[in-house]
C-alpha atoms as a PDB file:
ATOM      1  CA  UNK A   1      18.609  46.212  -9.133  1.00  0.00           C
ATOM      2  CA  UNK A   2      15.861  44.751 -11.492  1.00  0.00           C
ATOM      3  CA  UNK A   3      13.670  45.578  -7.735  1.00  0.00           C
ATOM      4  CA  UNK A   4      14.478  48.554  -7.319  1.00  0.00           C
ATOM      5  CA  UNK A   5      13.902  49.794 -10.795  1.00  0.00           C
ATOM      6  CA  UNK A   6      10.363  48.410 -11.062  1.00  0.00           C
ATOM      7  CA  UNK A   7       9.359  50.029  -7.650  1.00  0.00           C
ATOM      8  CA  UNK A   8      10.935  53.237  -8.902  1.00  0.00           C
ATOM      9  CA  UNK A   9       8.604  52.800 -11.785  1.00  0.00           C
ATOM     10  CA  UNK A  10       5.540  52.277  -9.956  1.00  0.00           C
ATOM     11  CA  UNK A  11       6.371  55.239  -8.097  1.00  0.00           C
ATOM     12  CA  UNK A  12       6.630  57.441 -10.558  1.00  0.00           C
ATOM     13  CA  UNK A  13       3.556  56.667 -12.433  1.00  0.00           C
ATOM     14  CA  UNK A  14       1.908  56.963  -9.147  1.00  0.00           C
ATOM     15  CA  UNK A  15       3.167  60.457  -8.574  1.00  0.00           C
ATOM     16  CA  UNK A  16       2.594  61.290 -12.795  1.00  0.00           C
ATOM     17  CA  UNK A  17      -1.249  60.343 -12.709  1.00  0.00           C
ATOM     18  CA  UNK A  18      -1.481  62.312  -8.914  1.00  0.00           C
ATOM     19  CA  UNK A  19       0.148  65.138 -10.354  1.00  0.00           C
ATOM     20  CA  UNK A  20      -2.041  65.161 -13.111  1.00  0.00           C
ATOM     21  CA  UNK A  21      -5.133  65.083 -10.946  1.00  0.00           C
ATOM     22  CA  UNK A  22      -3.595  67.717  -8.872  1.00  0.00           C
ATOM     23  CA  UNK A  23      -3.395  70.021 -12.042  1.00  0.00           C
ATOM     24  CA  UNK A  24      -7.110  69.530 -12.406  1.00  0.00           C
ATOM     25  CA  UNK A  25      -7.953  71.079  -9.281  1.00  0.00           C
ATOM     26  CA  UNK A  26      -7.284  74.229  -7.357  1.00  0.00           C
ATOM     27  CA  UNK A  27      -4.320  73.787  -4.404  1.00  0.00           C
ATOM     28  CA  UNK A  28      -3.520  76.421  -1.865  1.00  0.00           C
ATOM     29  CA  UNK A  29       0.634  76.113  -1.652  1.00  0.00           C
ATOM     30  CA  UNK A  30       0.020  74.523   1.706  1.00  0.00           C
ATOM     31  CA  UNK A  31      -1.452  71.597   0.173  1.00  0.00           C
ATOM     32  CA  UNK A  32       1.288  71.373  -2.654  1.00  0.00           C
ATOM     33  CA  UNK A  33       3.761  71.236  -0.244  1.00  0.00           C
ATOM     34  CA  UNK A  34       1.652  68.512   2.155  1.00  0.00           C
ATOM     35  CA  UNK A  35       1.268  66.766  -0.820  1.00  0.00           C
ATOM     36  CA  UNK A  36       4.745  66.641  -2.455  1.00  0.00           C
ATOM     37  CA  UNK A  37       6.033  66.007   1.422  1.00  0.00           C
ATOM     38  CA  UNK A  38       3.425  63.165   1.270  1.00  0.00           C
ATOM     39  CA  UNK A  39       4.859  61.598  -1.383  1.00  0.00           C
ATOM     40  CA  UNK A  40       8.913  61.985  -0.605  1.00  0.00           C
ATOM     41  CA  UNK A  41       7.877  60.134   2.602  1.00  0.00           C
ATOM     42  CA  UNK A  42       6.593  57.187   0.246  1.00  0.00           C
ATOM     43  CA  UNK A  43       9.446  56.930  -1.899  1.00  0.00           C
ATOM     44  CA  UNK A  44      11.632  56.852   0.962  1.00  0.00           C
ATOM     45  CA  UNK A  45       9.258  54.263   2.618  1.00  0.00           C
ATOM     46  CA  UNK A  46      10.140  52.320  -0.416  1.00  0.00           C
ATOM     47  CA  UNK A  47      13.520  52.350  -1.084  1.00  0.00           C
ATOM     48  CA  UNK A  48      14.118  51.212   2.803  1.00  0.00           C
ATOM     49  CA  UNK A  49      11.657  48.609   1.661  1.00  0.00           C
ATOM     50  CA  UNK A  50      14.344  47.612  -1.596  1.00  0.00           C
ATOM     51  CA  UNK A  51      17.047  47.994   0.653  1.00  0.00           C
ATOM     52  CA  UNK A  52      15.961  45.256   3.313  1.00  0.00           C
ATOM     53  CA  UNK A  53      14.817  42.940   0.103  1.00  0.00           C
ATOM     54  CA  UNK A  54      18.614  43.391  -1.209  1.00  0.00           C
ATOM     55  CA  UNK A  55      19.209  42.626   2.447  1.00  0.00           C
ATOM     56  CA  UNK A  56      17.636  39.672   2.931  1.00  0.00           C
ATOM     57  CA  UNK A  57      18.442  38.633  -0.528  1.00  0.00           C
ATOM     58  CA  UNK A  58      22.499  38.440   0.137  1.00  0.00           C
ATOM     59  CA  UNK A  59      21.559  36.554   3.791  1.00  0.00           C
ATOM     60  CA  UNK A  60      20.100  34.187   1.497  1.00  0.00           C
ATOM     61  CA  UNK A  61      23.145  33.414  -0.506  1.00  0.00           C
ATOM     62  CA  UNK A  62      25.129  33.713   2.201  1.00  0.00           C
ATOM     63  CA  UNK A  63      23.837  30.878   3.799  1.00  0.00           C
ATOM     64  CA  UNK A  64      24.651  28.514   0.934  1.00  0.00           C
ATOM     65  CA  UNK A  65      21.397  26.414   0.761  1.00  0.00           C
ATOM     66  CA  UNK A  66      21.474  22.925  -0.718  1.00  0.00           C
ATOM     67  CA  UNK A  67      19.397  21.727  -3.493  1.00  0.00           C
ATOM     68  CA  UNK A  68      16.416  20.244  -2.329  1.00  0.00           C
ATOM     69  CA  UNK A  69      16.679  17.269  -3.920  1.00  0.00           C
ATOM     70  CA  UNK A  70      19.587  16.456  -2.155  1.00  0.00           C
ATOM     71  CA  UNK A  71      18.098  17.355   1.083  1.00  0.00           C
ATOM     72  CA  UNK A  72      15.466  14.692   0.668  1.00  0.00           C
ATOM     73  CA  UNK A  73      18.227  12.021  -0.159  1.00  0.00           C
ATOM     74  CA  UNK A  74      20.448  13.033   2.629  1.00  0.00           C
ATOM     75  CA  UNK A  75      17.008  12.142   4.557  1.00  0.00           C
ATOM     76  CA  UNK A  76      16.217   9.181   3.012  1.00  0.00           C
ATOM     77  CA  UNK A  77      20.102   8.221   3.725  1.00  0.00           C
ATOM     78  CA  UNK A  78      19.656   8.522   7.698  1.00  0.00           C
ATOM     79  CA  UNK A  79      17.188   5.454   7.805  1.00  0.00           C
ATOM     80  CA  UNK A  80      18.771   3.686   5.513  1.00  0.00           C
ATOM     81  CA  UNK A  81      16.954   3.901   2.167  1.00  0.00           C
ATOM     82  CA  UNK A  82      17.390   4.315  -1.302  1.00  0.00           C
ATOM     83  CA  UNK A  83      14.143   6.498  -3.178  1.00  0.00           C
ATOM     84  CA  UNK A  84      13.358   3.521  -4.878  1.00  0.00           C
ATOM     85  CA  UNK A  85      13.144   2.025  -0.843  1.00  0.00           C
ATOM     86  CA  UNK A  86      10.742   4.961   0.127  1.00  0.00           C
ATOM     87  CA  UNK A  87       8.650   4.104  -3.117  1.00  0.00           C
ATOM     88  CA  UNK A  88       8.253   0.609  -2.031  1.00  0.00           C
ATOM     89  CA  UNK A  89       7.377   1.320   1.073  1.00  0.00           C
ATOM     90  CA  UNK A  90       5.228   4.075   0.116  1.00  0.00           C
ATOM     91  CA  UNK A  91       2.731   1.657  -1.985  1.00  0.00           C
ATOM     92  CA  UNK A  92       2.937  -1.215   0.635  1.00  0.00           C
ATOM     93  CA  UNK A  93       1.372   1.730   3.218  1.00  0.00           C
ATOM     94  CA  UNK A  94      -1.219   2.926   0.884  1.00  0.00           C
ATOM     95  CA  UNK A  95      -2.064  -0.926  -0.349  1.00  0.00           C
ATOM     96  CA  UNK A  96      -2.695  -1.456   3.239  1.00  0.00           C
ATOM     97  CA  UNK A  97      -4.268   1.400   4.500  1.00  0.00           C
ATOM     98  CA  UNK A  98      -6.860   0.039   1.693  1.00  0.00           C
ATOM     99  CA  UNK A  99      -7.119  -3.084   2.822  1.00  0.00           C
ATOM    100  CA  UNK A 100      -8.122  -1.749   6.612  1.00  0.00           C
ATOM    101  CA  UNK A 101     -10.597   1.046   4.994  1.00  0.00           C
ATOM    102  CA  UNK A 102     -11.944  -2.301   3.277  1.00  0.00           C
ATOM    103  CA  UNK A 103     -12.222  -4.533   6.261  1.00  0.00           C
ATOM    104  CA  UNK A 104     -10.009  -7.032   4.022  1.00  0.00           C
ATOM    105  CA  UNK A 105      -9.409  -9.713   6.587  1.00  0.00           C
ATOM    106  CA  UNK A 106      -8.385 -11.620   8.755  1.00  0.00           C
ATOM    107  CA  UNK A 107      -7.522  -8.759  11.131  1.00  0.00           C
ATOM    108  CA  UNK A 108      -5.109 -10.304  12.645  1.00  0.00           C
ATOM    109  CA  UNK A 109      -3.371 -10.685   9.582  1.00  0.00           C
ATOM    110  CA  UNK A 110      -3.503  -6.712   8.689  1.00  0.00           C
ATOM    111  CA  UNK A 111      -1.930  -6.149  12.373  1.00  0.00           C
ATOM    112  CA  UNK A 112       1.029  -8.237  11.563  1.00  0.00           C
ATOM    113  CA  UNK A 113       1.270  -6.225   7.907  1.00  0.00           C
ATOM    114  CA  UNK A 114       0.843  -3.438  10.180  1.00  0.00           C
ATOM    115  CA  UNK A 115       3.521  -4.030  12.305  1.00  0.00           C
ATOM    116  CA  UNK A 116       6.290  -5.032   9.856  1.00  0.00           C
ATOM    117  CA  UNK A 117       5.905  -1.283   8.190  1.00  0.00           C
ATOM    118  CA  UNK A 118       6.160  -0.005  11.916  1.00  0.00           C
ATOM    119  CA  UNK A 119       9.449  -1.976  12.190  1.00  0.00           C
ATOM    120  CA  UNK A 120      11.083  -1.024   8.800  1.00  0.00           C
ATOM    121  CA  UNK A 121      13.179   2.466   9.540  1.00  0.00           C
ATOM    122  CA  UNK A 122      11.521   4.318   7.106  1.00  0.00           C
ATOM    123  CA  UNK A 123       8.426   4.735   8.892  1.00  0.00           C
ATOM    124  CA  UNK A 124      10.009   7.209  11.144  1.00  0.00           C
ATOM    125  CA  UNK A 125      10.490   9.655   7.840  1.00  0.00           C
ATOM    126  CA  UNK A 126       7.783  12.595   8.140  1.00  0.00           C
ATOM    127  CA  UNK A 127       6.073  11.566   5.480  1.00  0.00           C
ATOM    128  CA  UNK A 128       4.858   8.238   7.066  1.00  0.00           C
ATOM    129  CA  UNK A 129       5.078   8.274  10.577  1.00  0.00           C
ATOM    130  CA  UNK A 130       1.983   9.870  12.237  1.00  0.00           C
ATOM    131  CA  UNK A 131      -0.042   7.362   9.091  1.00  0.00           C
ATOM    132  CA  UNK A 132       1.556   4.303   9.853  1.00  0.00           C
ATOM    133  CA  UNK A 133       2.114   4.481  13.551  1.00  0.00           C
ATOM    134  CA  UNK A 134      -1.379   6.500  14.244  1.00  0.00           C
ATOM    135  CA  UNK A 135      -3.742   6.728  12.021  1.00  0.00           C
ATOM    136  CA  UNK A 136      -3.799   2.873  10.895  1.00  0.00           C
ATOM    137  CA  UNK A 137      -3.518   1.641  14.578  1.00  0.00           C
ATOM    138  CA  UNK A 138      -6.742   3.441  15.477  1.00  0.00           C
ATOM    139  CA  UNK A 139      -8.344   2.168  12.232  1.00  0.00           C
ATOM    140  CA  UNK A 140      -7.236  -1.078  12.958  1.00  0.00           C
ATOM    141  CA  UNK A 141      -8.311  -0.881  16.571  1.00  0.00           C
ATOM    142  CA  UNK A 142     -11.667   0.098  15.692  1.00  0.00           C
ATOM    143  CA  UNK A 143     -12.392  -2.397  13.094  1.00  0.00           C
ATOM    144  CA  UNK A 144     -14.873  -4.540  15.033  1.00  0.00           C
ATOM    145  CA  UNK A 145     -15.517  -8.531  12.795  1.00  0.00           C
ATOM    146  CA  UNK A 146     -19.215  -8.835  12.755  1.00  0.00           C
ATOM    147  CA  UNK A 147     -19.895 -11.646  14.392  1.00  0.00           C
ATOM    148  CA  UNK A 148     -20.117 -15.135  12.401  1.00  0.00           C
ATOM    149  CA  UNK A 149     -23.521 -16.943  11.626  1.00  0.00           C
ATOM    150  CA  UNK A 150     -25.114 -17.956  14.404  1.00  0.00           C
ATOM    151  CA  UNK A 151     -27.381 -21.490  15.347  1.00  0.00           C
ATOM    152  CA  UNK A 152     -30.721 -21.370  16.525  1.00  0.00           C
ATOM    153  CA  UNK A 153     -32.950 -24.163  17.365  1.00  0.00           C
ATOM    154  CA  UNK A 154     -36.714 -23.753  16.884  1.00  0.00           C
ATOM    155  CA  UNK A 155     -38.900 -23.497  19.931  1.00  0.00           C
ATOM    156  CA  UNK A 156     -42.191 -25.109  20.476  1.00  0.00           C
ATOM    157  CA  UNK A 157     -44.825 -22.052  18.577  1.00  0.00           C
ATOM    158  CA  UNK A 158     -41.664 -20.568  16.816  1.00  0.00           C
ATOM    159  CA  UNK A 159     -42.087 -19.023  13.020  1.00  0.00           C
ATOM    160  CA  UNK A 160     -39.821 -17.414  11.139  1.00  0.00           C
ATOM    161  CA  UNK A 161     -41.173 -13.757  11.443  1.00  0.00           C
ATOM    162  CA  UNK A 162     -40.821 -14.322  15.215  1.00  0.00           C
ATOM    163  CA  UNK A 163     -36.752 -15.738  15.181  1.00  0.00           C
ATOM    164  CA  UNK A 164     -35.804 -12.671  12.282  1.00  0.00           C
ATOM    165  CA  UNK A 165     -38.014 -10.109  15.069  1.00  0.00           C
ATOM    166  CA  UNK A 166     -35.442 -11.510  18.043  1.00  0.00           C
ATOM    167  CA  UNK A 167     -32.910  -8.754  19.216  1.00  0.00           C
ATOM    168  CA  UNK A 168     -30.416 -11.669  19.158  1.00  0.00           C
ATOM    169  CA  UNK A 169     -30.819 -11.958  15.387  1.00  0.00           C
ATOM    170  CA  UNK A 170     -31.981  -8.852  13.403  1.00  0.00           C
ATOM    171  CA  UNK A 171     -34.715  -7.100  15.479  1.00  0.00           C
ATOM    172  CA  UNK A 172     -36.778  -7.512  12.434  1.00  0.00           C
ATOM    173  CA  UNK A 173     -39.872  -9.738  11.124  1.00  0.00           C
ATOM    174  CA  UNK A 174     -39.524  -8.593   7.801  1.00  0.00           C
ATOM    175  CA  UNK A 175     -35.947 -10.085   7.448  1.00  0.00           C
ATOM    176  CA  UNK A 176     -37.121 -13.133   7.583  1.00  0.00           C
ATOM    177  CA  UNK A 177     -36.521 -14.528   4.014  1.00  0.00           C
ATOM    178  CA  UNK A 178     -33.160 -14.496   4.530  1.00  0.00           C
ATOM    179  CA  UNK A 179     -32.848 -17.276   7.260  1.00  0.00           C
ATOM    180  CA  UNK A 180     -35.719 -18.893   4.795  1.00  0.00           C
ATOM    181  CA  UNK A 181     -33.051 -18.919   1.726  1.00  0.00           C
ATOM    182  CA  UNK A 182     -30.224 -20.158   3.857  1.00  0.00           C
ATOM    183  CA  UNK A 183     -32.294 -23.401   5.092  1.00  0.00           C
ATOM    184  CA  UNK A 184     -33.660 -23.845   2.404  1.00  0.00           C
ATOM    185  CA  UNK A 185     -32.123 -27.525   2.822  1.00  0.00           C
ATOM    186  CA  UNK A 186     -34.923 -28.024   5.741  1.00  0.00           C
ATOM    187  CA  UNK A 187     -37.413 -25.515   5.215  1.00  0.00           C
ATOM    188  CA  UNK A 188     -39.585 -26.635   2.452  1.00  0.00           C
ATOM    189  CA  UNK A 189     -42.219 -24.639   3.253  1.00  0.00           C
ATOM    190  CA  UNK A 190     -41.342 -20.829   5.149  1.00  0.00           C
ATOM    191  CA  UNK A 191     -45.010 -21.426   7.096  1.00  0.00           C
ATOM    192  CA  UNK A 192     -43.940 -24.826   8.855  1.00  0.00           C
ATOM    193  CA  UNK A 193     -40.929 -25.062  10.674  1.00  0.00           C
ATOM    194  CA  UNK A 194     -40.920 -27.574  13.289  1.00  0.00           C
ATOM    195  CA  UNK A 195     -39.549 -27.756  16.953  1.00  0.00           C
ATOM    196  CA  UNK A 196     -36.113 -29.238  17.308  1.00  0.00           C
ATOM    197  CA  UNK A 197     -34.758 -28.196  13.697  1.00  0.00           C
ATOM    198  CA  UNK A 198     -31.720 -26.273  13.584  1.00  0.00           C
ATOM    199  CA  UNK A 199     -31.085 -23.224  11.597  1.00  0.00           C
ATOM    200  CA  UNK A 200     -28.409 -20.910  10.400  1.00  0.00           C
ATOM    201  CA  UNK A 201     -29.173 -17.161  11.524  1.00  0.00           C
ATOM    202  CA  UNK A 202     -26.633 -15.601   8.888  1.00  0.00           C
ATOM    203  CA  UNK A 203     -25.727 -11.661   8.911  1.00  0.00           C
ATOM    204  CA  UNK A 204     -27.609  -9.295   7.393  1.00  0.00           C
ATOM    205  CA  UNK A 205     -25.580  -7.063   4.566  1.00  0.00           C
ATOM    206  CA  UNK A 206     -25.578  -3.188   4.816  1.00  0.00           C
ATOM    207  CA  UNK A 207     -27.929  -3.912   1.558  1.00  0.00           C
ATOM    208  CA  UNK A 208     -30.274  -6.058   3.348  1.00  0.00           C
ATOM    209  CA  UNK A 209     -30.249  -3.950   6.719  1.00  0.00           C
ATOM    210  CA  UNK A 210     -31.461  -0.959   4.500  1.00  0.00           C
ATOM    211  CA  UNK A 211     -34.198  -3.074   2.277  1.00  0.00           C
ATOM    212  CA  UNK A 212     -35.704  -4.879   5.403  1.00  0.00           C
ATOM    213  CA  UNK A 213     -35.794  -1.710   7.755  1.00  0.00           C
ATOM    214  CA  UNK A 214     -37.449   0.792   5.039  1.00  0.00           C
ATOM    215  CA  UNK A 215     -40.085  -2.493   4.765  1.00  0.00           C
ATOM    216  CA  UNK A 216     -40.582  -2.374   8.229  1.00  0.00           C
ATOM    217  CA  UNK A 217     -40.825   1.377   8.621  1.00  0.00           C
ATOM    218  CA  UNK A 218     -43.137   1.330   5.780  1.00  0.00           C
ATOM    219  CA  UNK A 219     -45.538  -1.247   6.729  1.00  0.00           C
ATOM    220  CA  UNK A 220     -48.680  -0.279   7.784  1.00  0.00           C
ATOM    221  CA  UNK A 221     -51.237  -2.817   9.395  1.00  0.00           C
ATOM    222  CA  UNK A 222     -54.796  -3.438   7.562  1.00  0.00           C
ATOM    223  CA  UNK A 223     -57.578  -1.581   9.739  1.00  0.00           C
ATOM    224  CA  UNK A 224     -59.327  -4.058  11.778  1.00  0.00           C
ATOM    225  CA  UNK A 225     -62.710  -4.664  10.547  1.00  0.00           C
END
């Protein structure tokens, strides 16, 4: 009723600032009457419009709709779980999914964490299933280990711009220093390295990628003389 009223009201003002216009201006009785038929078509346009609201509004209560809070436990109730369950499980998914965005290894070890929440029932609720049986899979999947620190003897004429410059190792003279600081055990001097002596090529951070590659983009040679 409340509805209907405020429409009715709109209406009305509607029709009280139109006629009010209207009395400002000269109408033939044609356009009175297209004008007042104008508007009786509106107000009956709008109390069908109140009566399918009142409509829909008594389907509604006919169909007796539950609570939604109690729709979520009866949910929670056909795998099982309590909401203090689904909390639990929801911070063990989002601890994990950190620990894959992180690279927190080993791997192998995040699979198997992986597939215990894919196991547990409540991973088949909406609100986890397409994250913990999708998303984290293919994050997991493509999480490639760089590979570990690698051994290189020295060569006969070997130095240690030319081993950093090898695509093997960092495709990079300037990176140098770094297998310099971790042999530092048997290079006492970075300009003599000697055939036969066997170093540690470690990997390059996303730091040390990005330092070594703007030196090497920046270099320019001296002009020969």
């Amino acid at each position: 009723m409340n509805l209907k009223i405020k429409l009715l009201s709109i209406f009305s003002l509607v029709f009280l600032f139109s006629f009010v216009n209207f009395a400002q201006e000269e109408m033939t009785e044609e356009q009175w009457e297209a004008e007042m038929t104008s508007f009786k078509n509106k107000k009956a346009a709008l109390e069908s419009e109140i009566s399918a609201l009142r409509s829909d509004i008594d389907n509604l209560k006919a169909m007796n709709l539950k609570d939604p809070e109690e729709c979520i436990d009866e949910l929670y109730q056909l795998v099982g779980a309590t909401r203090n369950d689904v909390n639990n499980f929801r911070k063990a998914v989002n601890e994990l999914d950190g620990k894959v965005k992180r690279k927190e290894g080993p791997k192998d070890d995040r699979q198997a964490d992986l597939n215990a929440l894919k196991t547990n029932k409540i991973s088949a609720l909406p609100e986890f299933f397409n994250k913990v049986h999708n998303q984290m899979q293919k994050d997991l999947d493509n999480w490639v280990d760089a590979p570990k620190d690698v051994n290189y003897t020295v060569a006969k004429g070997d130095c240690l711009w030319n081993i950093a410059k090898k695509k093997e190792h960092y495709s990079n003279g300037f990176a140098w220093p770094v297998i310099y600081q971790a042999n530092r055990d048997q290079i006492k001097n970075p300009d003599l390295i000697f055939p036969d002596q066997n170093f540690k090529i470690p990997n390059l951070s996303e730091e040390e990628k990005s330092k070594y590659e703007k030196l090497r983009v920046n270099y320019k040679p001296a002009p020969v003389q």
